[in-house]
C-alpha atoms as a PDB file:
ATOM      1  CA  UNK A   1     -15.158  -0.514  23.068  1.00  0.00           C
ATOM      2  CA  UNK A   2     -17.807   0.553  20.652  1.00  0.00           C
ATOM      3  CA  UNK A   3     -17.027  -0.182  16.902  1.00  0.00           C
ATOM      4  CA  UNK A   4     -16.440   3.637  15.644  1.00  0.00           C
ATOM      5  CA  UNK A   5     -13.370   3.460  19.002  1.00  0.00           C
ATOM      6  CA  UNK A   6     -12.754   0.928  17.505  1.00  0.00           C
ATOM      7  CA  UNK A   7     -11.831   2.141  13.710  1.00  0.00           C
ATOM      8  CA  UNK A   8     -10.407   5.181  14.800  1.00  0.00           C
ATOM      9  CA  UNK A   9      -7.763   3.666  17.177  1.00  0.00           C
ATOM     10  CA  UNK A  10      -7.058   1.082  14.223  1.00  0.00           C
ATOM     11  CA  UNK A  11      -6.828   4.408  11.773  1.00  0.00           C
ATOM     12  CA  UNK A  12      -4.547   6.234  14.383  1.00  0.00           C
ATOM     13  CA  UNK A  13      -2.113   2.945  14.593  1.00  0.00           C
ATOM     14  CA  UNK A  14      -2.296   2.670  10.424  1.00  0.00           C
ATOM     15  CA  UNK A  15      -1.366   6.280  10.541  1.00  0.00           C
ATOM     16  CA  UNK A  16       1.686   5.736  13.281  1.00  0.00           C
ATOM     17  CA  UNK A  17       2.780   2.808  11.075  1.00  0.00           C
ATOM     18  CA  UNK A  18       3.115   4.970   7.835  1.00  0.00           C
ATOM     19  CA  UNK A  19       5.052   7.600   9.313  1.00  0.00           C
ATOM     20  CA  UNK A  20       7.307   5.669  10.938  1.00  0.00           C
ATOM     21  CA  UNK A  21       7.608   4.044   6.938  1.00  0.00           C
ATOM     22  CA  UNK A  22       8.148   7.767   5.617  1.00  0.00           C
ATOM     23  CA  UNK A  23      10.829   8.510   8.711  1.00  0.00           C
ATOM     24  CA  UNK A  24      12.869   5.386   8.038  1.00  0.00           C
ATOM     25  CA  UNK A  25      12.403   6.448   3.993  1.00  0.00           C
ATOM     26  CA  UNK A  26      13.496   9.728   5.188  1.00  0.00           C
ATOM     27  CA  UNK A  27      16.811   8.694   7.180  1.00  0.00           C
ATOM     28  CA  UNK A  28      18.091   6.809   4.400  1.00  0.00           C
ATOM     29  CA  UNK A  29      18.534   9.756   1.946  1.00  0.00           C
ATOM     30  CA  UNK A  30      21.167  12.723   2.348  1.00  0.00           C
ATOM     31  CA  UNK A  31      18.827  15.594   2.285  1.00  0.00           C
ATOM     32  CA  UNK A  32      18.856  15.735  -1.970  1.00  0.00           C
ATOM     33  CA  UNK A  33      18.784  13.573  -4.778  1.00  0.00           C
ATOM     34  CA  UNK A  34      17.111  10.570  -4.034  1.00  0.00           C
ATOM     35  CA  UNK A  35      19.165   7.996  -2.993  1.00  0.00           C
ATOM     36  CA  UNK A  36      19.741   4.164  -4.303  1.00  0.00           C
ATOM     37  CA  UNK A  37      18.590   2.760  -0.523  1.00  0.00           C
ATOM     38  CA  UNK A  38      15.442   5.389  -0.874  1.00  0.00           C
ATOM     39  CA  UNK A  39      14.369   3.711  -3.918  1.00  0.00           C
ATOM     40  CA  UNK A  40      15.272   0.167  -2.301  1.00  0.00           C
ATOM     41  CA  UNK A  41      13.422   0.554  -0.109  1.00  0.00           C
ATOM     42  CA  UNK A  42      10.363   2.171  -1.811  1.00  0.00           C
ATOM     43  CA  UNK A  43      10.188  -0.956  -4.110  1.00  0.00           C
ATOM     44  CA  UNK A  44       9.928  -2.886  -0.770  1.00  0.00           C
ATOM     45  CA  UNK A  45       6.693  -0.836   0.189  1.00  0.00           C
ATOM     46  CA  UNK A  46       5.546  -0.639  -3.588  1.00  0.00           C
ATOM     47  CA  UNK A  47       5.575  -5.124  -3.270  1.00  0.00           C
ATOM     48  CA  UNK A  48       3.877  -4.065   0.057  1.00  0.00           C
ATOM     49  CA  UNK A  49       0.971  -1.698  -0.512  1.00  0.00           C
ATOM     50  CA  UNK A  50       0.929  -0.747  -4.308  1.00  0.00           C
ATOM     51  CA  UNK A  51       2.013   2.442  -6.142  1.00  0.00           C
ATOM     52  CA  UNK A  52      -0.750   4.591  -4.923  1.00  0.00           C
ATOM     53  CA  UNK A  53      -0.226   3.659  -1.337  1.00  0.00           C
ATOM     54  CA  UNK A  54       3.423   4.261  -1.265  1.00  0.00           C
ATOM     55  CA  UNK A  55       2.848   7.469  -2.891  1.00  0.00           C
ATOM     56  CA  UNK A  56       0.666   8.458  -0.216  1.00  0.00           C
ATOM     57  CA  UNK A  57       2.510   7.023   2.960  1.00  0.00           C
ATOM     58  CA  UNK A  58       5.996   8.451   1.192  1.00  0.00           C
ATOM     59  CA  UNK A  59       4.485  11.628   0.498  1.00  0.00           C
ATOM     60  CA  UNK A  60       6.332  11.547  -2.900  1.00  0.00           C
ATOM     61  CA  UNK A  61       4.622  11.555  -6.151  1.00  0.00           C
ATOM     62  CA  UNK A  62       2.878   8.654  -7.908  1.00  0.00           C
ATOM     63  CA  UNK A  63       4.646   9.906 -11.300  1.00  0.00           C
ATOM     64  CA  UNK A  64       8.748   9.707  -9.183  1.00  0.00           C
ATOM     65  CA  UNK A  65       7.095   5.962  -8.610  1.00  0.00           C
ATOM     66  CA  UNK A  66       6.320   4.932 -11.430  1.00  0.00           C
ATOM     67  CA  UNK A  67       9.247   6.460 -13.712  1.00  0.00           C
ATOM     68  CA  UNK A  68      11.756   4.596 -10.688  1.00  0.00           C
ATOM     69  CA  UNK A  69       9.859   1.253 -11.898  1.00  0.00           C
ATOM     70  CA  UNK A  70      10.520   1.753 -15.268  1.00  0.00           C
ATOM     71  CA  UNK A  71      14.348   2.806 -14.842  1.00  0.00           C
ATOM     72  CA  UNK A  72      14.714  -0.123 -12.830  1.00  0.00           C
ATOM     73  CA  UNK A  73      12.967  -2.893 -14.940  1.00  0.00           C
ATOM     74  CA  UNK A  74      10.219  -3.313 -11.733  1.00  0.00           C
ATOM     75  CA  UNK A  75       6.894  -5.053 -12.860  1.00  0.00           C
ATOM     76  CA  UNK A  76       3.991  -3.914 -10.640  1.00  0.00           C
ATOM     77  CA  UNK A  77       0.915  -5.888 -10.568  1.00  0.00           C
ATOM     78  CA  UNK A  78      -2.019  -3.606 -10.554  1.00  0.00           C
ATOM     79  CA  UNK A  79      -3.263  -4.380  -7.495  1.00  0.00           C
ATOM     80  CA  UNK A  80      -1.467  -5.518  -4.243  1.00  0.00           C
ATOM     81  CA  UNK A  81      -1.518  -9.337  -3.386  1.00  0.00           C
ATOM     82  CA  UNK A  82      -4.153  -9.222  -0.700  1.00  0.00           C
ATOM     83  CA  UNK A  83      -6.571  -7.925  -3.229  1.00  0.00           C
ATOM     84  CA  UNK A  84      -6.913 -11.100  -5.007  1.00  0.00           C
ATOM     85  CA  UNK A  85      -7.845 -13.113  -1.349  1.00  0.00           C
ATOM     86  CA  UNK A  86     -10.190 -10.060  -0.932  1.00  0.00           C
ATOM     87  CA  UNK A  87     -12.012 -10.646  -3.816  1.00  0.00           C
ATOM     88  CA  UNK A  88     -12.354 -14.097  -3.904  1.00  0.00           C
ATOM     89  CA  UNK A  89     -13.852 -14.499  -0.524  1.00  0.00           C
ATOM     90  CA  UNK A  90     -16.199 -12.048  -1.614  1.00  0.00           C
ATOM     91  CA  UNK A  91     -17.141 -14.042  -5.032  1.00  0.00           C
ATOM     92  CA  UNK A  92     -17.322 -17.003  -2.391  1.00  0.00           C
ATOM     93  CA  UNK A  93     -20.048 -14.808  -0.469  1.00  0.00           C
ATOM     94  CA  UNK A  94     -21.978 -13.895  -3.431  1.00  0.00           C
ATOM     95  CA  UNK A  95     -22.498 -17.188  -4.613  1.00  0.00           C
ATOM     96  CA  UNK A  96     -23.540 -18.110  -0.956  1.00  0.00           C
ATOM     97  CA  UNK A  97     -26.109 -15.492  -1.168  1.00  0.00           C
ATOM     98  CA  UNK A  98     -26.972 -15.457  -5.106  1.00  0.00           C
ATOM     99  CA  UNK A  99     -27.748 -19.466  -4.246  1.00  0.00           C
ATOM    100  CA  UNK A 100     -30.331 -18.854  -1.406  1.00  0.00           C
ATOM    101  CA  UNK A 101     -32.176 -16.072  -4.410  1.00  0.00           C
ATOM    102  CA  UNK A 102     -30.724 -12.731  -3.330  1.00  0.00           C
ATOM    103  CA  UNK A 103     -28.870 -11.828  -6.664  1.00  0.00           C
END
């Protein structure tokens, strides 16, 4: 499998995955308001995937979020918790690299 197969099938799966998140969102409301369980369990995505995400795989807006956080006394960090391995691994890499003179 060549490595563009390869994203795309990983994109279509990602894609699966988030509407199967916005169908189970979807089955716990009543067709108006938004429900206490809806929010529930958008918090549980928000610890997930961040605000922005969860917008986007809700298909609600970033704004409903946001004001649902502050109702509810929810602290968001800015980014979600696999940023921070992200980013040092790639500190780790630049200091491999910045060490052998390509800075």
């Amino acid at each position: 499998m060549r490595k563009t197969e390869t994203k795309q099938l990983i994109r279509m799966m990602q894609r699966e995955f988030d509407e199967e998140k916005r169908l189970d969102f979807v089955s716990l409301g009543d067709g108006g308001h938004y429900t206490r369980s809806q929010k529930d369990y958008a918090f549980k995505v928000i610890d997930e995937s961040g605000v922005r995400a969860t917008a986007r795989i809700l298909r609600i807006p970033r704004r409903t979020l946001q004001r649902w956080c502050r109702e509810y006394g929810k602290y968001v960090k800015r980014c979600p918790f696999w940023v921070y391995e992200w980013v040092k691994r790639r500190r780790k890499r630049w200091e491999f690299w910045a060490r052998r003179g390509y800075s």
